[in-house]
N, C-alpha and C. Protein backbone atom coordinates (compact mmCIF):
# COMPACT_ATOMS: atom_id res chain seq x y z
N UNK A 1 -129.18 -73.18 21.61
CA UNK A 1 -129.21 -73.07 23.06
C UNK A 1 -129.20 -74.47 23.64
N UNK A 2 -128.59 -74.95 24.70
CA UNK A 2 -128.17 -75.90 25.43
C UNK A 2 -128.94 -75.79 26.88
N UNK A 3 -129.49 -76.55 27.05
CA UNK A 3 -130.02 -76.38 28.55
C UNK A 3 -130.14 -78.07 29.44
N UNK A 4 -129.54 -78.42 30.41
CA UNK A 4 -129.08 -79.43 30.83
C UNK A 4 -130.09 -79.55 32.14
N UNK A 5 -130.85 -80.26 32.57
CA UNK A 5 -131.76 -81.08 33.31
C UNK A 5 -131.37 -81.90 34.23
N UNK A 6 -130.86 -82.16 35.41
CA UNK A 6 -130.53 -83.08 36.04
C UNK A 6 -131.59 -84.07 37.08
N UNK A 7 -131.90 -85.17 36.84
CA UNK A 7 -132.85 -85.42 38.02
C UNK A 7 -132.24 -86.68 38.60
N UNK A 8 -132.22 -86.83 39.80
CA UNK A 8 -131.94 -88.08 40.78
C UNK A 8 -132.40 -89.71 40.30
N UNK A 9 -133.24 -89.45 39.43
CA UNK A 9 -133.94 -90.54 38.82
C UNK A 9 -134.60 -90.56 37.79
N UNK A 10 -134.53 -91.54 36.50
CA UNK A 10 -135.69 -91.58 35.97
C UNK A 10 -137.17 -90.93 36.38
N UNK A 11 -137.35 -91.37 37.24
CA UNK A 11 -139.08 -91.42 38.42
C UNK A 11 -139.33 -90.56 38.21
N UNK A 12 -138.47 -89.16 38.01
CA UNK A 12 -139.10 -88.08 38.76
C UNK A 12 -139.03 -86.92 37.52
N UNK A 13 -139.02 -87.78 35.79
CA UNK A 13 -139.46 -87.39 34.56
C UNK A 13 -140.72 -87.29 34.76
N UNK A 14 -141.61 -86.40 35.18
CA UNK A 14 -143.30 -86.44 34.89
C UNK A 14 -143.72 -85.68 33.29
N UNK A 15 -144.84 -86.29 33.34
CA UNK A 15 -145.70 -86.05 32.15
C UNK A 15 -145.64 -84.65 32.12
N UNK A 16 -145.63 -83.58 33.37
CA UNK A 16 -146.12 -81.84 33.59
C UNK A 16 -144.90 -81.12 33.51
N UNK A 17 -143.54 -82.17 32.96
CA UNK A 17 -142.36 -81.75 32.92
C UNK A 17 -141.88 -81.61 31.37
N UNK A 18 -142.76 -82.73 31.10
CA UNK A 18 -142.70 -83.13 29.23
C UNK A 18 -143.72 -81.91 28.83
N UNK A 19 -144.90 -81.45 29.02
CA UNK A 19 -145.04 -80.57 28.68
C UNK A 19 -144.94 -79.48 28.70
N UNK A 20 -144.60 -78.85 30.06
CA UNK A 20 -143.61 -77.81 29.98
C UNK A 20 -142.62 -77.52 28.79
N UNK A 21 -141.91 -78.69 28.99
CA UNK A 21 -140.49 -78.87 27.32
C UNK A 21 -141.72 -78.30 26.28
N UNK A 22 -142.37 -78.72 25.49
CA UNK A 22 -143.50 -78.66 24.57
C UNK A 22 -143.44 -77.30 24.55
N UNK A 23 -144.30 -76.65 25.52
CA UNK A 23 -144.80 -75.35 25.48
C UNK A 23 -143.74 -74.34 25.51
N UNK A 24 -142.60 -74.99 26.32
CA UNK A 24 -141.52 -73.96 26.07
C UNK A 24 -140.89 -73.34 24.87
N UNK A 25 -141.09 -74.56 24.35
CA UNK A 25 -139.92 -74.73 22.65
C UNK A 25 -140.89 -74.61 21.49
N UNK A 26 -142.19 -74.88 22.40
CA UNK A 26 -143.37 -74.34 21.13
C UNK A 26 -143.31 -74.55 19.68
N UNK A 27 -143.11 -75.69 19.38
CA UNK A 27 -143.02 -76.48 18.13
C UNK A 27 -141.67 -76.33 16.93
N UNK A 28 -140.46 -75.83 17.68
CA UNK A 28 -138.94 -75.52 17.95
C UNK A 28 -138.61 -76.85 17.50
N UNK A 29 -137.58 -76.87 16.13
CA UNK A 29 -137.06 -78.22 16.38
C UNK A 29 -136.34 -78.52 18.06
N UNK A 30 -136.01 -80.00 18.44
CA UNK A 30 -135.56 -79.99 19.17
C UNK A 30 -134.78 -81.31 19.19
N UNK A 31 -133.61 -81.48 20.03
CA UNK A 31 -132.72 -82.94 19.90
C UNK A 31 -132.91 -83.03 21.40
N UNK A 32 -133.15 -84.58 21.87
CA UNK A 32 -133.05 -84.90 23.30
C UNK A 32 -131.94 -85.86 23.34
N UNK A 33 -131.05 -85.39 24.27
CA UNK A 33 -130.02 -86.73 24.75
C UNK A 33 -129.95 -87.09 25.79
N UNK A 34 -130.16 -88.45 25.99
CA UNK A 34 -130.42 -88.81 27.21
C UNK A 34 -129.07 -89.29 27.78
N UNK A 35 -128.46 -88.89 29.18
CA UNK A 35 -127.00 -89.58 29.78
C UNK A 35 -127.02 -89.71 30.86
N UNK A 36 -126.82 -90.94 31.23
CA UNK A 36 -126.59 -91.65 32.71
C UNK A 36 -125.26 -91.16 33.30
N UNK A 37 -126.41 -90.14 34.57
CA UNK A 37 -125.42 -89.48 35.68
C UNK A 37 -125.00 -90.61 36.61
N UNK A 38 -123.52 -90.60 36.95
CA UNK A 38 -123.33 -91.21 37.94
C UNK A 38 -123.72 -89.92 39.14
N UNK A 39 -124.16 -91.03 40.46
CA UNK A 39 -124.27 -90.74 41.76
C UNK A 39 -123.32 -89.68 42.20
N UNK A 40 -123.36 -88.40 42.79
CA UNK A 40 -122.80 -87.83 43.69
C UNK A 40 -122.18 -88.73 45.24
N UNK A 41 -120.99 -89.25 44.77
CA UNK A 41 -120.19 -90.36 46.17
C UNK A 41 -120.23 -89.36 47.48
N UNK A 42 -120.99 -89.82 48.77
CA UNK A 42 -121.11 -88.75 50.15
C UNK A 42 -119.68 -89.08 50.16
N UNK A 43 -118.71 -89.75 49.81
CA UNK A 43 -117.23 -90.13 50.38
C UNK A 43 -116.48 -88.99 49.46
N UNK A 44 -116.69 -88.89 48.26
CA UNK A 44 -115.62 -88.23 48.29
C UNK A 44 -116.11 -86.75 47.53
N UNK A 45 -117.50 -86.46 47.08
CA UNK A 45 -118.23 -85.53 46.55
C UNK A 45 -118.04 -85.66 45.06
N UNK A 46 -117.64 -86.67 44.42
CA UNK A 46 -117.05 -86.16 42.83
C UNK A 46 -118.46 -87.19 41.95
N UNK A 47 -118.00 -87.06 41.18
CA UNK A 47 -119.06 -87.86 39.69
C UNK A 47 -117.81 -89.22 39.51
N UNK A 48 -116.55 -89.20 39.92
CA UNK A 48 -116.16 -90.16 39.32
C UNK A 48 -116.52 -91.29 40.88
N UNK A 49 -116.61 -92.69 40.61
CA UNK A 49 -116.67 -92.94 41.22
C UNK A 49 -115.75 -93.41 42.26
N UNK A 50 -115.70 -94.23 43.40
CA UNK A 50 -115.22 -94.30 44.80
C UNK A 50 -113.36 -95.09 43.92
N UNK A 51 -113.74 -96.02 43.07
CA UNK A 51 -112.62 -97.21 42.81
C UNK A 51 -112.01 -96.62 41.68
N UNK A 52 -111.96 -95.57 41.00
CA UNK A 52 -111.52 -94.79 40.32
C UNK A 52 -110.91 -93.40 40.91
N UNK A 53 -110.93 -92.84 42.02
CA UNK A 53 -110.60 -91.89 42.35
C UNK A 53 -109.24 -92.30 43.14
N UNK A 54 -108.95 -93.50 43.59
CA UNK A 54 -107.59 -93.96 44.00
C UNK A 54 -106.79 -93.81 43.35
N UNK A 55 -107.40 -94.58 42.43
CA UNK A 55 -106.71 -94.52 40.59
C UNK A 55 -105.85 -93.05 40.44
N UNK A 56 -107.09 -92.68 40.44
CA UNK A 56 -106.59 -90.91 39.53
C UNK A 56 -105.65 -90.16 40.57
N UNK A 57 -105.83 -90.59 41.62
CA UNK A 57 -104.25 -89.76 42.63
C UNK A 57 -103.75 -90.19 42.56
N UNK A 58 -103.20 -91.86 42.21
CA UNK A 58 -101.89 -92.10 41.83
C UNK A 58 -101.40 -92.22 40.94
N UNK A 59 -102.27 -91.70 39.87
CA UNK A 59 -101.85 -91.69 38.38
C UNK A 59 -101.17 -89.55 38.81
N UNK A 60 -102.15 -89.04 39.42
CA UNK A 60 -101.25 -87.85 39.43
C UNK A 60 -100.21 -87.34 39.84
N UNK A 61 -100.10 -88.47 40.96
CA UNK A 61 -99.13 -88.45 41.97
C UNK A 61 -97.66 -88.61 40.93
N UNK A 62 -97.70 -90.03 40.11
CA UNK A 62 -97.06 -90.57 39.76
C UNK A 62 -96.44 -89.11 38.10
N UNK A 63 -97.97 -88.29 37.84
CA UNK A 63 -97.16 -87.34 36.77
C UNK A 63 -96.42 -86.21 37.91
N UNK A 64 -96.62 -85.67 38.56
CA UNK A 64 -96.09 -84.39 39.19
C UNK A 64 -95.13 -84.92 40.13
N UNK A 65 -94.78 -86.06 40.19
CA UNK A 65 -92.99 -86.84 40.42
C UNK A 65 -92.25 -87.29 39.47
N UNK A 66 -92.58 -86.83 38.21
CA UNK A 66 -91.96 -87.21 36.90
C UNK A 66 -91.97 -89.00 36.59
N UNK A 67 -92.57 -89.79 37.36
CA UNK A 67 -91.86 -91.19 37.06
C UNK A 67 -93.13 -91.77 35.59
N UNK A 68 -94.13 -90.82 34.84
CA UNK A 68 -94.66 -90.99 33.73
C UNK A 68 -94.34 -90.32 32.72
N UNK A 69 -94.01 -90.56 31.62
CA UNK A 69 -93.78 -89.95 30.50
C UNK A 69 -94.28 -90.00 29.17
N UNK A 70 -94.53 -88.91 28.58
CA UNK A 70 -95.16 -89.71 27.10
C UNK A 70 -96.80 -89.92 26.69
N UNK A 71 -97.09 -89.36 27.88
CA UNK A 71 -99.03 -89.16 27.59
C UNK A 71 -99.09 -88.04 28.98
N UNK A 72 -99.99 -87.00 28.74
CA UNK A 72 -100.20 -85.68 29.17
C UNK A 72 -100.95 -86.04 30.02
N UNK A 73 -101.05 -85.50 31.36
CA UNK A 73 -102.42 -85.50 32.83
C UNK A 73 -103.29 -85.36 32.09
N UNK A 74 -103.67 -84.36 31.32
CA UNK A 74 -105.20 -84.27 30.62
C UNK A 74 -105.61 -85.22 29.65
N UNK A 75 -104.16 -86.37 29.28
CA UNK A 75 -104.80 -87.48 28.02
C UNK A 75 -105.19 -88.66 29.48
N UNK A 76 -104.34 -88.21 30.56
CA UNK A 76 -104.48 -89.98 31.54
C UNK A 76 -106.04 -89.34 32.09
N UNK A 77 -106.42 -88.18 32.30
CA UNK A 77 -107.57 -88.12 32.95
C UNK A 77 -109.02 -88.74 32.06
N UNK A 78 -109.12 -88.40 30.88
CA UNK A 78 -109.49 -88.44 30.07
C UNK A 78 -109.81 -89.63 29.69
N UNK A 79 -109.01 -90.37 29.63
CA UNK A 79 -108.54 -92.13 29.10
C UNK A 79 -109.15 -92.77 30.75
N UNK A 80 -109.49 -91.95 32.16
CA UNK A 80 -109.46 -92.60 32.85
C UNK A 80 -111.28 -92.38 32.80
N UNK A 81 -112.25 -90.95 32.31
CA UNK A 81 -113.19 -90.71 32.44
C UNK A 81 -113.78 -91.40 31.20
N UNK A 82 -113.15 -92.03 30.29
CA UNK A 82 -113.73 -92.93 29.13
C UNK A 82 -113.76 -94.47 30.12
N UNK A 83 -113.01 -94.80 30.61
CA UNK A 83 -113.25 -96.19 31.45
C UNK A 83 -114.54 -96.10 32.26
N UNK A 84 -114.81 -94.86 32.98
CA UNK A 84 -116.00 -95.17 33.74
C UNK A 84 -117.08 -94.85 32.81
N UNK A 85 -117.35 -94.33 31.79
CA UNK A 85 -118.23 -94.30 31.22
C UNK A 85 -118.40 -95.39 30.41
N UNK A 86 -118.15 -96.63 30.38
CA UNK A 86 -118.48 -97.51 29.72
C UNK A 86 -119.45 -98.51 30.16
């Protein structure tokens, strides 16, 4: 089972949250992974951010007018969501 946690901040990991986890899973193996959410942008609503989303419409622009060839929308999106995650 997979269950995904989102919080606005570090900060707002409390101690009554860690044990909750504990009591839930009740001595359950368990794996924690921790991943840095980017910000919800008020500009444009997405996870990718503001200087990347130019990017990605004219990279789409540029597949659905044929002038790219030779790597798939889903390899340029992909190749573009590995750049911001670095």
């Amino acid at each position: 089972m997979d269950t995904t946690f989102r919080f606005s901040s570090a900060n707002e990991i409390t101690e009554e949250f860690i044990e909750k986890l504990k009591s839930f899973y009740n001595g359950k193996p368990v794996s924690i992974t921790v991943t840095e959410d980017f910000q919800n942008s008020s500009l444009n609503g997405s996870l990718i951010p503001e200087d990347f989303i130019t990017e990605l419409l004219e990279r789409k622009n540029d597949y659905e007018n044929g002038k790219v060839q030779g790597l798939s929308w889903e390899d340029c999106k992909k190749r573009l969501l590995e750049r911001v995650n670095k």
